[in-house]
Protein backbone atom coordinates (compact mmCIF):
# COMPACT_ATOMS: atom_id res chain seq x y z
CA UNK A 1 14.92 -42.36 -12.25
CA UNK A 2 17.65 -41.24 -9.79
CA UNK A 3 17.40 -40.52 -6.25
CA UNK A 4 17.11 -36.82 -6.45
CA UNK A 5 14.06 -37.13 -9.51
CA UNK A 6 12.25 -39.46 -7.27
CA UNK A 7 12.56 -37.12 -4.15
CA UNK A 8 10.57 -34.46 -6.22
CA UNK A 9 8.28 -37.21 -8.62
CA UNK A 10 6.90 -38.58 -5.17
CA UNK A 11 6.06 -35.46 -3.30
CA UNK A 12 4.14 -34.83 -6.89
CA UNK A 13 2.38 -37.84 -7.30
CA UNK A 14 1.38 -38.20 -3.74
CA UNK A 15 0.18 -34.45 -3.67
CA UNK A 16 -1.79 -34.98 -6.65
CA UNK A 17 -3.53 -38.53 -5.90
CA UNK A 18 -4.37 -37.41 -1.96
CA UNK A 19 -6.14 -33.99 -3.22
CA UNK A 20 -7.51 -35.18 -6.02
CA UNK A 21 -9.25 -38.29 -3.62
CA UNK A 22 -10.57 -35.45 -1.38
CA UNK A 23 -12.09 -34.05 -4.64
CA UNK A 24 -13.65 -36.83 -6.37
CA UNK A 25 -15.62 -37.79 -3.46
CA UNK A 26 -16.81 -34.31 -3.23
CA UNK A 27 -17.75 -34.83 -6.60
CA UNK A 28 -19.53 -38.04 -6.45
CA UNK A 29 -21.43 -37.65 -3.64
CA UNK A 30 -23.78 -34.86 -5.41
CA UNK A 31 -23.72 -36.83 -8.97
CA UNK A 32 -25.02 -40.19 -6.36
CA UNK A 33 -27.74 -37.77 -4.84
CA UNK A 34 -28.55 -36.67 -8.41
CA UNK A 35 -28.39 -40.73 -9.53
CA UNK A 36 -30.64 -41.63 -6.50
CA UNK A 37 -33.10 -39.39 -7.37
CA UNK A 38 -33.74 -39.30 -10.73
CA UNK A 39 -31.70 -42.20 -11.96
CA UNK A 40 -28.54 -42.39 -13.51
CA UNK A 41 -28.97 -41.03 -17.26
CA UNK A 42 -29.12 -37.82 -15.54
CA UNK A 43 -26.53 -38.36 -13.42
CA UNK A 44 -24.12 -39.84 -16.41
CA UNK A 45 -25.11 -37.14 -18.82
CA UNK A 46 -23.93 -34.70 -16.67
CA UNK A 47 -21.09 -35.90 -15.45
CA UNK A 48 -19.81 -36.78 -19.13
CA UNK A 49 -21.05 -33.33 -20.36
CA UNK A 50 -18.11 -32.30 -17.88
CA UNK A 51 -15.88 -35.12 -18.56
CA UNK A 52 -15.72 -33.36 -21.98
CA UNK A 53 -15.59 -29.30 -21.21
CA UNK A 54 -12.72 -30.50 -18.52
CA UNK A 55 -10.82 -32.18 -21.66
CA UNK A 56 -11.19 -29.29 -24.04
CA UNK A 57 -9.27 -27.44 -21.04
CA UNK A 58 -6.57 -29.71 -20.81
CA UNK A 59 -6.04 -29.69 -24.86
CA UNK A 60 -6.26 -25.98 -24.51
CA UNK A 61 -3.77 -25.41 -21.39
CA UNK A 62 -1.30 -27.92 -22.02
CA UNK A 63 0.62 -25.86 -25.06
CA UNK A 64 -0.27 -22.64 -23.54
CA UNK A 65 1.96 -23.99 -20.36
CA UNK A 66 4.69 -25.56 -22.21
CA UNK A 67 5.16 -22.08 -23.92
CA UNK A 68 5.60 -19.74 -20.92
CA UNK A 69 9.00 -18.84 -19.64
CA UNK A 70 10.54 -21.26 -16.85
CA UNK A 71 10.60 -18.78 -14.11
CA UNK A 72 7.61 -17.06 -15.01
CA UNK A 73 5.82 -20.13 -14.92
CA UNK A 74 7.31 -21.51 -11.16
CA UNK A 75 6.69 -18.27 -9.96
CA UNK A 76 2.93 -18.18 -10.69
CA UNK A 77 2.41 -21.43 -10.10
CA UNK A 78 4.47 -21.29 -6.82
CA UNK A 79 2.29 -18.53 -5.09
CA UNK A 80 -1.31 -20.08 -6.68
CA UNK A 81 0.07 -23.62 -4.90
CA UNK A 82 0.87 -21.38 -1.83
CA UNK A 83 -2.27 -19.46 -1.50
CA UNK A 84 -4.21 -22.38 -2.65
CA UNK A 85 -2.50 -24.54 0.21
CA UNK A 86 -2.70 -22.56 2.81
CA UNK A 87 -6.05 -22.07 1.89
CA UNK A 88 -6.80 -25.81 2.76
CA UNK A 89 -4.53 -26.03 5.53
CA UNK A 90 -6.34 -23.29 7.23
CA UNK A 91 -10.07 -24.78 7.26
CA UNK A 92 -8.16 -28.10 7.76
CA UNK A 93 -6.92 -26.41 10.93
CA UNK A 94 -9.78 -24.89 12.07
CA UNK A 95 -11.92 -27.89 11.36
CA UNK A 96 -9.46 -30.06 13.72
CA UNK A 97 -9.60 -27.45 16.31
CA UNK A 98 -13.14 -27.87 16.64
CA UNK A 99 -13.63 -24.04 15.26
CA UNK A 100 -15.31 -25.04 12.10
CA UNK A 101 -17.61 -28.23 12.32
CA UNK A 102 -16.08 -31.24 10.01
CA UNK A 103 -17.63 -31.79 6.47
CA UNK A 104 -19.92 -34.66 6.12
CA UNK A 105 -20.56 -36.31 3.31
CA UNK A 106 -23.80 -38.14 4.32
CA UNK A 107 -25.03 -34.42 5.44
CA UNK A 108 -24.03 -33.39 1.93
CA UNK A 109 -26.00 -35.97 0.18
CA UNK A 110 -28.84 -35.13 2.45
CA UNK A 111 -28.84 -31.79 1.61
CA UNK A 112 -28.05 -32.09 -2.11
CA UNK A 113 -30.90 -34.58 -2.01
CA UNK A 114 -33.67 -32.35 -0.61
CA UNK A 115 -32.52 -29.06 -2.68
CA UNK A 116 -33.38 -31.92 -5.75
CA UNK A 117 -36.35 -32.79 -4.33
CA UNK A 118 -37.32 -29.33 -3.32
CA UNK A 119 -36.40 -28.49 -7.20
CA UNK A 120 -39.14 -31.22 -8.55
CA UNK A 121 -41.79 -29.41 -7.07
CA UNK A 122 -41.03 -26.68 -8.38
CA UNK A 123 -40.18 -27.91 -12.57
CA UNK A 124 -41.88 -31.58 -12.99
CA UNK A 125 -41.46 -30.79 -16.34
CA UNK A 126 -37.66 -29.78 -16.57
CA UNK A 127 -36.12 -31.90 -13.17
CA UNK A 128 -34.44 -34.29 -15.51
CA UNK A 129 -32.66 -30.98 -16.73
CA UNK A 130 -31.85 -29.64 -13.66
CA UNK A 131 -30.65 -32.63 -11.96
CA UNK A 132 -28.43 -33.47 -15.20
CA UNK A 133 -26.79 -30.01 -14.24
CA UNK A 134 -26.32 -30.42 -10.90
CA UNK A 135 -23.90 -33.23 -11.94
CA UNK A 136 -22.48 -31.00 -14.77
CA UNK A 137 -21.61 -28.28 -12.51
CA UNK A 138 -20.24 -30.47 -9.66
CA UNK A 139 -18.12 -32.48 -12.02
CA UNK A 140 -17.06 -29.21 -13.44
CA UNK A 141 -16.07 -27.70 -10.59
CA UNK A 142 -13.94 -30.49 -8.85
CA UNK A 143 -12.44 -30.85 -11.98
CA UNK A 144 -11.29 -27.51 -12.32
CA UNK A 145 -9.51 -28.36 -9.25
CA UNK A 146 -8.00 -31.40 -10.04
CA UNK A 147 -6.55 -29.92 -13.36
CA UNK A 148 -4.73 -26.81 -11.03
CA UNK A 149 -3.41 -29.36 -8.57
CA UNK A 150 -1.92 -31.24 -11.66
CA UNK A 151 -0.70 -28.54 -13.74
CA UNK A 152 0.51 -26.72 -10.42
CA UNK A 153 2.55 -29.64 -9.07
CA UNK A 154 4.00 -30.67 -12.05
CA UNK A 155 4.62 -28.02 -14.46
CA UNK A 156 8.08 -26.29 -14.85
CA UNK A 157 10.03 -29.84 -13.68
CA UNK A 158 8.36 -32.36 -16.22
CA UNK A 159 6.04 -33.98 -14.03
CA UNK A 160 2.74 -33.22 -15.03
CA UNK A 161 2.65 -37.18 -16.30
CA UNK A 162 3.60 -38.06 -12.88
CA UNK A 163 1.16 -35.99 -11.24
CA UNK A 164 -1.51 -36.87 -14.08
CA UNK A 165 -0.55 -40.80 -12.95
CA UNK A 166 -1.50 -39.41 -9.11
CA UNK A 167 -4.62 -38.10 -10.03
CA UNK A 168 -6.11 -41.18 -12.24
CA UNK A 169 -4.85 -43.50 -9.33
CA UNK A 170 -7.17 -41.66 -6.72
CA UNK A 171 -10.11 -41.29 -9.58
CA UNK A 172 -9.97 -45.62 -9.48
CA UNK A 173 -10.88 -46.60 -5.94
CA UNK A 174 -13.34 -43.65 -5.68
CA UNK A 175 -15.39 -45.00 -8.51
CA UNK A 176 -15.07 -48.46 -7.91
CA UNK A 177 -15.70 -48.60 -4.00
CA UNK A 178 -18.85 -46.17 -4.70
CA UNK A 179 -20.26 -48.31 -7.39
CA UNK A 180 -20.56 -51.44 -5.44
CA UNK A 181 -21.30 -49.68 -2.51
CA UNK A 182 -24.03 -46.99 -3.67
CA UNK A 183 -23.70 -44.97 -1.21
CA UNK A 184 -21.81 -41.32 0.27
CA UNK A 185 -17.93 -42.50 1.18
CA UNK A 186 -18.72 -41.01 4.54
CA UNK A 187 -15.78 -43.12 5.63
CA UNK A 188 -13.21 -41.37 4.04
CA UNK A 189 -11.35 -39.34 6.48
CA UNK A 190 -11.23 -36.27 4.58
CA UNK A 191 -10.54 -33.41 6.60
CA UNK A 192 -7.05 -35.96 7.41
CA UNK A 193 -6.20 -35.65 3.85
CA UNK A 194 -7.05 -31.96 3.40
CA UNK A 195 -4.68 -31.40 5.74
CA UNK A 196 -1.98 -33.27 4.05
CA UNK A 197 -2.85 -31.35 0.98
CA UNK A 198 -2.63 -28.21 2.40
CA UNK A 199 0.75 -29.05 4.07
CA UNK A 200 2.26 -31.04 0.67
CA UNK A 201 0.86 -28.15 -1.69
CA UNK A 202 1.85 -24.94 0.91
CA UNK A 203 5.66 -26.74 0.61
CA UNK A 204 5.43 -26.95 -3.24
CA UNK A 205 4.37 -23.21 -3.31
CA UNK A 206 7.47 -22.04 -1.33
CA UNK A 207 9.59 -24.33 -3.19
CA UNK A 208 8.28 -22.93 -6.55
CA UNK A 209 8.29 -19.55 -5.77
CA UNK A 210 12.30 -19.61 -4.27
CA UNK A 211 13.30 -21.27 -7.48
CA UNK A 212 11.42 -18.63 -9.32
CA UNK A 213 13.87 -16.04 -7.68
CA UNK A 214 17.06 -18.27 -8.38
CA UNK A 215 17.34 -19.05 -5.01
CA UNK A 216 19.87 -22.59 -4.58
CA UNK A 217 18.25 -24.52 -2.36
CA UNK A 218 19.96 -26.84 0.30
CA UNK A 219 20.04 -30.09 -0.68
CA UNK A 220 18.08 -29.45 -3.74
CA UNK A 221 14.75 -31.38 -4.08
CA UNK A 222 15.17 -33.06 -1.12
CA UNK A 223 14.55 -29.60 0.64
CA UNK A 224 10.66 -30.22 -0.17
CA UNK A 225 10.64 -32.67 2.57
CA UNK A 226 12.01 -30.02 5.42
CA UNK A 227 9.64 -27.02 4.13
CA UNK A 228 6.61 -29.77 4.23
CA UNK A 229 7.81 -30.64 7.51
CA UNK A 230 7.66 -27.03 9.04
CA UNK A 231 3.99 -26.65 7.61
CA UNK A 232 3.14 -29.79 9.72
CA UNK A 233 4.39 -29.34 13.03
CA UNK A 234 3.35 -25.43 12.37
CA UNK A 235 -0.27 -26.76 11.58
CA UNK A 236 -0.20 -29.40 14.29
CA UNK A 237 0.73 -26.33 16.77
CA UNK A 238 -1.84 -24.50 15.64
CA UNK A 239 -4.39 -26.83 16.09
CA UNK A 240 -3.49 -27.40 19.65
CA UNK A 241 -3.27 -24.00 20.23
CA UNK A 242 -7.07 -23.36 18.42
CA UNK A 243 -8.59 -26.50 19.86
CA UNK A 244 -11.83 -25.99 21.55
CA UNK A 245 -14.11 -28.49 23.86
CA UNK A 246 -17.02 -30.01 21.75
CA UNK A 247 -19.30 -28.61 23.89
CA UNK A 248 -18.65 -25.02 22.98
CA UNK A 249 -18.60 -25.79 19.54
CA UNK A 250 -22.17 -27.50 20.11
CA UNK A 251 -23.24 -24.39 21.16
């Protein structure tokens, strides 16, 4: 792989593994609170009951993307990646300005844990059921995500393997470091990596998009590094600008 093929492959694989991290711990932290519980054959059903729909979407997808037209296909993919981005940059933003509080995952798996709870009063009967879902619908969901991130990034240039290779490698240490462990990876500095996301993905979209319209980029690939570079220092600006004391945001 030449210079120029690894300037875009990286950007790819990188985008996909640190998004897809943020996302599988989202994930596993409600299929742990579901495991913790009511055990994991709940827990596992679910989650494979997802495993399975999310596969049957990839089969289905795959051709369906390999058969649209090359500029039709950057250009919607370009602006989803933009809108998409800047979607995460933004609460990313806010969330480092001390607007929006920073996502927890130990106050996720509390709450998860007590709307499970609160659901067993309720259906002693059907609780197995219901917590079984709750996996299925968070696996789902995440998923969902993961397969847009990986279609978006790499469609139209022939990396979808690479960013497909970005995503497993992120799926690994998530699953291994929370089966010995047990426990919510609270340690995972995620708001960090959404806002690497948002900044990698919001460069993607413009990139995308431009080529969409024919437009010749300066120095070709290598351009993704400059327009990912503006959506940092632009985000870092921002928060600087938004940033409020902790003890306002207390109140």
């Amino acid at each position: 792989m030449d210079a120029i093929s690894w300037s875009t492959a990286g950007p790819a694989i990188a985008s996909a593994f640190v998004a897809s991290l943020v996302e599988f711990v989202e994930a596993f932290t409600i299929v742990l609170a579901v495991a913790t519980l009511r055990g994991w054959r709940p827990a596992l059903s679910g989650t494979f009951a997802a495993l399975g729909v999310l596969g049957l979407m990839i089969v289905i997808l795959g051709p369906l993307i390999g058969r649209l037209p090359l500029h039709l296909l950057q250009f919607v993919v370009g602006v989803l990646l933009l809108l998409f981005g800047m979607g995460w940059l933004r609460k990313a933003v806010l969330r480092a300005a001390g607007v929006l509080p920073l996502h927890d995952e130990m106050a996720a798996f509390a709450a998860e844990s007590a709307e499970l709870s609160e659901e067993a009063r309720r259906h002693h009967s059907s609780m197995d059921w219901i917590a079984g879902l709750a996996a299925f619908k968070a696996v789902l969901l995440e998923g969902i995500e993961v397969i847009f991130i990986v279609l978006a990034v790499g469609a139209g240039r022939g990396l979808l393997g690479a960013a497909a290779t970005g995503a497993l490698a992120a799926c690994i240490p998530v699953l291994a470091v929370g089966a010995i462990l047990r426990r919510p990876l609270a340690q995972v500095p995620e708001n960090t990596l959404k806002f690497i996301v948002g900044v990698m993905l919001s460069a993607f979209g413009v990139f995308w998009t431009g080529e969409a319209f024919g437009l010749d980029w300066p120095g070709g690939d290598l351009v993704l590094f400059a327009l990912a570079a503006v959506f940092l220092v632009t985000g870092l600006v921002m928060v600087v600008a938004l940033r409020r004391p902790e003890a306002e945001v207390a109140r």
